[in-house]
Structures are given as structure tokens and as C-alpha cells.
N, C-alpha and C. Protein backbone atom coordinates (compact mmCIF):
# COMPACT_ATOMS: atom_id res chain seq x y z
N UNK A 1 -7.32 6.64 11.34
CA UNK A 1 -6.46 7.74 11.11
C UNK A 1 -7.16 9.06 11.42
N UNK A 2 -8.36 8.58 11.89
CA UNK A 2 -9.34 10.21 12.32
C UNK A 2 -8.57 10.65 13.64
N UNK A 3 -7.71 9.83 14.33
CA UNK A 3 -7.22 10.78 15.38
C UNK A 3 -6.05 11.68 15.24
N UNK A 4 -5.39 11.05 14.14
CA UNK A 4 -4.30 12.28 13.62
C UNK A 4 -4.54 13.15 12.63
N UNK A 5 -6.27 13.27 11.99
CA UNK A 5 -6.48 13.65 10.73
C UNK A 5 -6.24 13.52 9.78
N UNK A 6 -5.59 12.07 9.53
CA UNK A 6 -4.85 12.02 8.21
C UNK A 6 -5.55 10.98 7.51
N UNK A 7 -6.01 11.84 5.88
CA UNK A 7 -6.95 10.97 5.14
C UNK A 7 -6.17 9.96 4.90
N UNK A 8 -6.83 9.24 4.40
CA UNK A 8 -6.67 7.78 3.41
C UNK A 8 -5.85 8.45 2.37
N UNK A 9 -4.48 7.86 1.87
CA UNK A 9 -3.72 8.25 0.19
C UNK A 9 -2.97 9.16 0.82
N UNK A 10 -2.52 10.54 2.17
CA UNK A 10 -1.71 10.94 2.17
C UNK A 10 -0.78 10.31 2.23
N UNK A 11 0.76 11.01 2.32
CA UNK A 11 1.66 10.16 1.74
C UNK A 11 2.97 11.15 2.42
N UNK A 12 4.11 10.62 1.94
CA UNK A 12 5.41 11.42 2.43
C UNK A 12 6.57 10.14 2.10
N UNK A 13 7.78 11.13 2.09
CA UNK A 13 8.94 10.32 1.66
C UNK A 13 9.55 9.27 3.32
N UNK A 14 10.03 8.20 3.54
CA UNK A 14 10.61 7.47 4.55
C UNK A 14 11.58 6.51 4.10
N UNK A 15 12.64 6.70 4.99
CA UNK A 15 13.95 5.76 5.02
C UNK A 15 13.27 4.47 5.44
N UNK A 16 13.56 3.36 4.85
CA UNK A 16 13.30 1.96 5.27
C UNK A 16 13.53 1.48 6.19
N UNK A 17 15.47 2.03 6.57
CA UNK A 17 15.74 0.88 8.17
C UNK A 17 16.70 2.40 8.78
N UNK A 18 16.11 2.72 9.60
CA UNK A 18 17.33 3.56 9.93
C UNK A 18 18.83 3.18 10.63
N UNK A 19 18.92 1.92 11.14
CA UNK A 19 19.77 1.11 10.92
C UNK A 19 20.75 0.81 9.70
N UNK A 20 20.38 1.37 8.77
CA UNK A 20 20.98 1.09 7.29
C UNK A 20 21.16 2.25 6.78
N UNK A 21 20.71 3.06 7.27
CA UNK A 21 21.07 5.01 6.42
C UNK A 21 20.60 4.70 5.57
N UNK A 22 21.32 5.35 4.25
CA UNK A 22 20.65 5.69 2.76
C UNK A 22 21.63 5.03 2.24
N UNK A 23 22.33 3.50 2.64
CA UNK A 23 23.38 2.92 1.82
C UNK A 23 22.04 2.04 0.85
N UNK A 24 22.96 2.31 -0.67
CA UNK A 24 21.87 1.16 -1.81
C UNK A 24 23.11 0.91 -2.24
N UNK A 25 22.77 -0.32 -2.53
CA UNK A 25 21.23 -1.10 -2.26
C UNK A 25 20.89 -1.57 -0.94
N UNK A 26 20.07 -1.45 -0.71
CA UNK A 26 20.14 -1.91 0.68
C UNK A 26 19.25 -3.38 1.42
N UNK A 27 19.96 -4.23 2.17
CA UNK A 27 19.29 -5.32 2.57
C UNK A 27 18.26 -5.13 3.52
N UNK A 28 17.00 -5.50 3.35
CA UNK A 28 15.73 -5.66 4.34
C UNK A 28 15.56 -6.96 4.95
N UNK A 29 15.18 -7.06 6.08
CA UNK A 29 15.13 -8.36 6.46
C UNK A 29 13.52 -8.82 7.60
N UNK A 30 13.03 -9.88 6.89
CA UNK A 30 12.05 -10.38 7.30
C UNK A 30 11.91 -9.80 8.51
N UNK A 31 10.84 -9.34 9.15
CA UNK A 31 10.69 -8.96 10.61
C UNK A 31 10.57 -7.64 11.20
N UNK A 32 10.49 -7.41 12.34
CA UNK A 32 10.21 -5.92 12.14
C UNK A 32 10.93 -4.89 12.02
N UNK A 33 10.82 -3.74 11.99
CA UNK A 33 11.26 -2.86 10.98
C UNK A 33 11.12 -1.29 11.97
N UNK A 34 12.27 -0.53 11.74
CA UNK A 34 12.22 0.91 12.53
C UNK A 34 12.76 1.43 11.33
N UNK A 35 11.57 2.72 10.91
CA UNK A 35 11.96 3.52 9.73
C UNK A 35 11.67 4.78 10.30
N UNK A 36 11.98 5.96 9.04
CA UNK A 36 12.13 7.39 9.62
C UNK A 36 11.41 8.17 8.66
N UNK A 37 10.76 9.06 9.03
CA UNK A 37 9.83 10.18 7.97
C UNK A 37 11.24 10.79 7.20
N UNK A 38 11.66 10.99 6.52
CA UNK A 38 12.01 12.06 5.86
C UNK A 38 11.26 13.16 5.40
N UNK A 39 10.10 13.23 5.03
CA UNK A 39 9.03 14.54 5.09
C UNK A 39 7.96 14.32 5.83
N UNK A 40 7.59 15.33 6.08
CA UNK A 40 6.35 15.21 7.50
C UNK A 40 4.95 14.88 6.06
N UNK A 41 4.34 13.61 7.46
CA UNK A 41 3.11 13.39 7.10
C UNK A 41 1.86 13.73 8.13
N UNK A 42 1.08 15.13 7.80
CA UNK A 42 0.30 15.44 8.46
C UNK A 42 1.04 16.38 9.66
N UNK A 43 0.58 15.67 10.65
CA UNK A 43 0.75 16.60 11.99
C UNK A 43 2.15 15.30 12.14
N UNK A 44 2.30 14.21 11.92
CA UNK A 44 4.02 13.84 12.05
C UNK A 44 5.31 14.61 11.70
N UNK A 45 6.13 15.18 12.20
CA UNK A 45 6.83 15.94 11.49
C UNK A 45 8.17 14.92 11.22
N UNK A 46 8.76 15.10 10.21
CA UNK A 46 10.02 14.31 10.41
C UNK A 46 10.75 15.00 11.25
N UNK A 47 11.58 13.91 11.94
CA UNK A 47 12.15 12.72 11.64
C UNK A 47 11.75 11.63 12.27
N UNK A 48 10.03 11.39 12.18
CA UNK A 48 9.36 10.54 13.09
C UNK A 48 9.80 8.92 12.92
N UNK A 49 9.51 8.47 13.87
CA UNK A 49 10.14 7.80 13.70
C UNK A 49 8.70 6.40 13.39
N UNK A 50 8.54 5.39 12.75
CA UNK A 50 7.65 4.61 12.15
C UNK A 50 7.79 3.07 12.08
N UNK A 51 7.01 2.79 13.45
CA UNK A 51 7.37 0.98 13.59
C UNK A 51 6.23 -0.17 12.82
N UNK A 52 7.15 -1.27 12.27
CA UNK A 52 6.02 -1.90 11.56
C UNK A 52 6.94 -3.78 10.81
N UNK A 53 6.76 -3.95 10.21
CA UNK A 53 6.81 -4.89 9.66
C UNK A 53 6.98 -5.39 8.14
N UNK A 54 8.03 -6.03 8.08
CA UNK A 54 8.21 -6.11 6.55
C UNK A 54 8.41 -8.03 6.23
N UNK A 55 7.68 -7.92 5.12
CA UNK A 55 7.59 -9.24 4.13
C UNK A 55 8.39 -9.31 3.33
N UNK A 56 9.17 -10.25 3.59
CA UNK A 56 10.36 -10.72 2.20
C UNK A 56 10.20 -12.02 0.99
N UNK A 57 9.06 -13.00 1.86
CA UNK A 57 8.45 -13.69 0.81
C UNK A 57 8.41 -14.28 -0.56
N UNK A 58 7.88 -12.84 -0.86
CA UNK A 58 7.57 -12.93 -2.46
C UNK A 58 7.97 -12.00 -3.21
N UNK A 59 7.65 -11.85 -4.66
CA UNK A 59 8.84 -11.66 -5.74
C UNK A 59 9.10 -9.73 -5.02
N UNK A 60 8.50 -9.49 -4.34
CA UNK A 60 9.18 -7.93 -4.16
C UNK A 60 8.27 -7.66 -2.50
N UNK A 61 8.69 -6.39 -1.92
CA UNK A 61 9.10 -6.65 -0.39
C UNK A 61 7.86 -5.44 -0.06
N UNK A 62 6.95 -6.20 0.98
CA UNK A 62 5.96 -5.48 1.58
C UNK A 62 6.59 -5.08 2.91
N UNK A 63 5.61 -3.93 2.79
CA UNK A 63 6.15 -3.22 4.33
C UNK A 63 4.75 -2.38 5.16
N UNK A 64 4.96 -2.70 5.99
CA UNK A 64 3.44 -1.90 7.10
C UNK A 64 3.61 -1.33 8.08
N UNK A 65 3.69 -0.34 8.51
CA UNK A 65 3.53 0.28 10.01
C UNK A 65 2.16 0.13 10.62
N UNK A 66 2.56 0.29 11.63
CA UNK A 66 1.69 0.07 12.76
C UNK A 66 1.15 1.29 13.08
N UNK A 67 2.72 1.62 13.91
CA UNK A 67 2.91 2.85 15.12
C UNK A 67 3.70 3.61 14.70
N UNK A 68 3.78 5.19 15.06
CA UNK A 68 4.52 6.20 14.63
C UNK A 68 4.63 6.87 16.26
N UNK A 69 6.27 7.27 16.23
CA UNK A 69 6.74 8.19 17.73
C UNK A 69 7.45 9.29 16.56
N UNK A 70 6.15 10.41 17.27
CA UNK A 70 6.75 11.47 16.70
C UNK A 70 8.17 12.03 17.77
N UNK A 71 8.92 13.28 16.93
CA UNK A 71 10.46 13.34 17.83
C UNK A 71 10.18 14.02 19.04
N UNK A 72 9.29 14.40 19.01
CA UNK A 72 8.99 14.96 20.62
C UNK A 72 8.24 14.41 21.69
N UNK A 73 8.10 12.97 21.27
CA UNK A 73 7.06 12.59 22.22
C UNK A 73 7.72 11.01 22.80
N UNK A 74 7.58 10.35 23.86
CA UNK A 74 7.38 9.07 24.32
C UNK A 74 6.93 8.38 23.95
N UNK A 75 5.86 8.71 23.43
CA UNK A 75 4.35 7.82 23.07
C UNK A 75 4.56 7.54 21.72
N UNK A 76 4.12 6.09 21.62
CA UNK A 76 3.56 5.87 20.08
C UNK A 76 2.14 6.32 19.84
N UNK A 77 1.73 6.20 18.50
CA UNK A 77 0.23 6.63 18.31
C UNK A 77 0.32 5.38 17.01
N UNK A 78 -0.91 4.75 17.40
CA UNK A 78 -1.25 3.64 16.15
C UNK A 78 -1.76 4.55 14.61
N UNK A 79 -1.10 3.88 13.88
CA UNK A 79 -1.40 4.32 12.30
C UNK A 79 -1.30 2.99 10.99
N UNK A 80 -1.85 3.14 10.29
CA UNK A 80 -2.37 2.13 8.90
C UNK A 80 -1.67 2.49 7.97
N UNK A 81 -0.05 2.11 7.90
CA UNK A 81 0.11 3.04 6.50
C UNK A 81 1.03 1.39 5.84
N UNK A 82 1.55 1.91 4.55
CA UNK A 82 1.85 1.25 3.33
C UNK A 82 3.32 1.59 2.85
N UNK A 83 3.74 1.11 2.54
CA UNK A 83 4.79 1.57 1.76
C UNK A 83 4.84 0.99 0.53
N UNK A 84 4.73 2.22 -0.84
CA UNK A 84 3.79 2.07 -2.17
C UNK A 84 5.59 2.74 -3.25
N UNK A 85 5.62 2.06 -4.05
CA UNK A 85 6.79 2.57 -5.18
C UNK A 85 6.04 1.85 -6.44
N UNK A 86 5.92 3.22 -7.71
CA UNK A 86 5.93 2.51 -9.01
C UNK A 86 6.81 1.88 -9.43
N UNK A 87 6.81 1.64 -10.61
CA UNK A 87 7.69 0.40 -12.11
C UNK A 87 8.70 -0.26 -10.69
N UNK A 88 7.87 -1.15 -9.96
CA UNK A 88 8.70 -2.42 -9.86
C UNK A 88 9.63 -1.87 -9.32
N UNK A 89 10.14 -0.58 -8.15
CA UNK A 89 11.06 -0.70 -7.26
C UNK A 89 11.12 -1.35 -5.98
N UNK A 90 10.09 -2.10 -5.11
CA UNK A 90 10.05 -2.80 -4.13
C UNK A 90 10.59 -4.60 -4.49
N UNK A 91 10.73 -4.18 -6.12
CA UNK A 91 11.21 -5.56 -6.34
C UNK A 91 12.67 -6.53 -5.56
N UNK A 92 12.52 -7.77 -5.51
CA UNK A 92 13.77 -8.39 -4.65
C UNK A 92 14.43 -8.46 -6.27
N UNK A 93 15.85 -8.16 -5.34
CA UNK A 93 17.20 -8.33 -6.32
C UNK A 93 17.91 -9.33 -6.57
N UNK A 94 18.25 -10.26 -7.34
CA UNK A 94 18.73 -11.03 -7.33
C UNK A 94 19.68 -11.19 -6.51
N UNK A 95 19.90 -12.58 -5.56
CA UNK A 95 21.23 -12.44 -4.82
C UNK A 95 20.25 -12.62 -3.56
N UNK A 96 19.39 -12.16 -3.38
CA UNK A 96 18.67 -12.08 -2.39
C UNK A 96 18.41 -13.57 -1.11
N UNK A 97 18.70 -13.44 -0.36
CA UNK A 97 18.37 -14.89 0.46
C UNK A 97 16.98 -14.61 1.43
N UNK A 98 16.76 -16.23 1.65
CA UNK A 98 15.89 -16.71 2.08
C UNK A 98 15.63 -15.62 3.31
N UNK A 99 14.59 -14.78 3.97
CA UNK A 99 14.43 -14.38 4.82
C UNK A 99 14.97 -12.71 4.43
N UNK A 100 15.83 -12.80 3.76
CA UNK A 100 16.47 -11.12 3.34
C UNK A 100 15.25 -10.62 1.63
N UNK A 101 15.41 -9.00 1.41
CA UNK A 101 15.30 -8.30 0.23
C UNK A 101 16.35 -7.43 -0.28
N UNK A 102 17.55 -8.32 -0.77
CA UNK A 102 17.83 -6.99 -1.27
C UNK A 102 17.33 -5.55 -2.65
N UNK A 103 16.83 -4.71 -2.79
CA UNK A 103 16.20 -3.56 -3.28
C UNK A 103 16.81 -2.78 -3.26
N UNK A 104 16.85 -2.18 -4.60
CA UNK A 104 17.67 -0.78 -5.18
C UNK A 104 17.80 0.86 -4.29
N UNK A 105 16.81 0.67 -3.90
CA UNK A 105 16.48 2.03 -2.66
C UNK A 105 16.30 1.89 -1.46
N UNK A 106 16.90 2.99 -0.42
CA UNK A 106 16.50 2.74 0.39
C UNK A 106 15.44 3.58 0.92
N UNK A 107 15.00 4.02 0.21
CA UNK A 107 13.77 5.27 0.79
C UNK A 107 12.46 5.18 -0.22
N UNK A 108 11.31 5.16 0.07
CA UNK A 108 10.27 5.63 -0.74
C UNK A 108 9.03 6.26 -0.17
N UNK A 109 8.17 6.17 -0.63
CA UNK A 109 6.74 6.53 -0.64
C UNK A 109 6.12 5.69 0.84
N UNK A 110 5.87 6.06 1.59
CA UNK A 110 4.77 6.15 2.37
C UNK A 110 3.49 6.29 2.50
N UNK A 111 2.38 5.83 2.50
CA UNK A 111 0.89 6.18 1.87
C UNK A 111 -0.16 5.89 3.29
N UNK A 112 -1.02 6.34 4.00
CA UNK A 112 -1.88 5.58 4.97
C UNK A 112 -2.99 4.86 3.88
N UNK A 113 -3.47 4.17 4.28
CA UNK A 113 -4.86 3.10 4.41
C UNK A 113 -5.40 3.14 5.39
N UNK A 114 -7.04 2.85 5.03
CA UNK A 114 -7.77 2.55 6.16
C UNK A 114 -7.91 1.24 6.49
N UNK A 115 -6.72 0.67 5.94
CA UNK A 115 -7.03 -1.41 6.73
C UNK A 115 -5.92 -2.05 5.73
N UNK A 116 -5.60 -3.11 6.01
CA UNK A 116 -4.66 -3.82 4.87
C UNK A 116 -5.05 -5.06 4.49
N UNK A 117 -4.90 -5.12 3.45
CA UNK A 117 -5.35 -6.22 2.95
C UNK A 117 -4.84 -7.60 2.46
């Protein structure tokens, strides 16, 4: 993240699927994933746009970017980030099927890392 300057723990608000707007609850589904900054992180400004990957698995729903295309550009630029919510909002909702999450929100917290674990 030293090429965009952005420490480890910054953070910013992002829509989950932009495919799905801000309808909640909203269904996630195993596989990859096109989300949107809602607040700029760093030199990203929203409404960047943030490609990556989501886990439906287990009892609540991981998500990772990769790559971020900011709105003015062609290019992706590789990035390490997370998508982090307290008290148990990434949790799966009951009802939920095999391969799907459904989850109360459709927007949260964004965070970079330097690696995932």
C-alpha cells in the first residue's frame, strides 16, 4: 500500500455490490464481487470503484479486494483491504442458502491490511 500511501487501518465507508444499491437486506453471493467507495480512502476518491472477493461459507461473510479503479482512470491499481463491521453485522441471516449471505446492510467499513490472513 506504499504506492498509494495508504497506511495499514485506514479505512472509509463502501457499498458491497453495486449491483444491489443500498436495498437491505441485501443478498451476497459466493464469488467475486464489484463494490463502490462511498467515502474516499486516501488518494481514492469515491465513487471508486473496488474489485475482490467474497466468502459465504461460514457463520458470517468475508470480503477482500484486490484492485481499486479509481473514477478517472482505466487502470486498476492492486490494494490489501478488508471489509471489518462490529457486534456481529457481517453475520449470515437466517434463510440464507448454500453459496448466498443474506446480511442486514449493505454498506460498511472498509479497512487496508498489509496481507490477509
Amino acid at each position: 500500500m506504499r504506492y498509494l500511501r495508504l497506511p495499514v487501518g485506514a479505512g472509509a465507508l463502501v457499498e458491497f455490490d453495486v449491483n444491489q444499491g443500498d436495498a437491505e437486506p441485501t443478498t451476497l453471493y459466493e464469488g467475486r464481487v464489484e463494490s463502490m467507495l462511498l467515502s474516499d480512502l486516501g488518494p481514492l476518491d469515491s465513487p471508486t470503484r473496488l474489485y475482490g472477493y467474497v466468502w459465504t461459507s461460514g457463520p458470517q461473510v468475508v470480503i477482500r479486494y484486490y484492485e481499486a479503479r479509481p473514477p478517472d482512470s482505466a487502470a486498476r491499481v492492486p490494494i490489501c483491504a478488508v471489509v471489518r463491521m462490529a457486534q456481529g453485522q457481517m453475520l449470515k441471516l437466517s434463510g440464507s442458502l448454500p453459496g448466498t449471505a443474506v446480511i442486514k446492510y449493505s454498506r460498511g467499513g472498509v479497512f487496508i491490511v498489509d496481507k490477509f490472513l
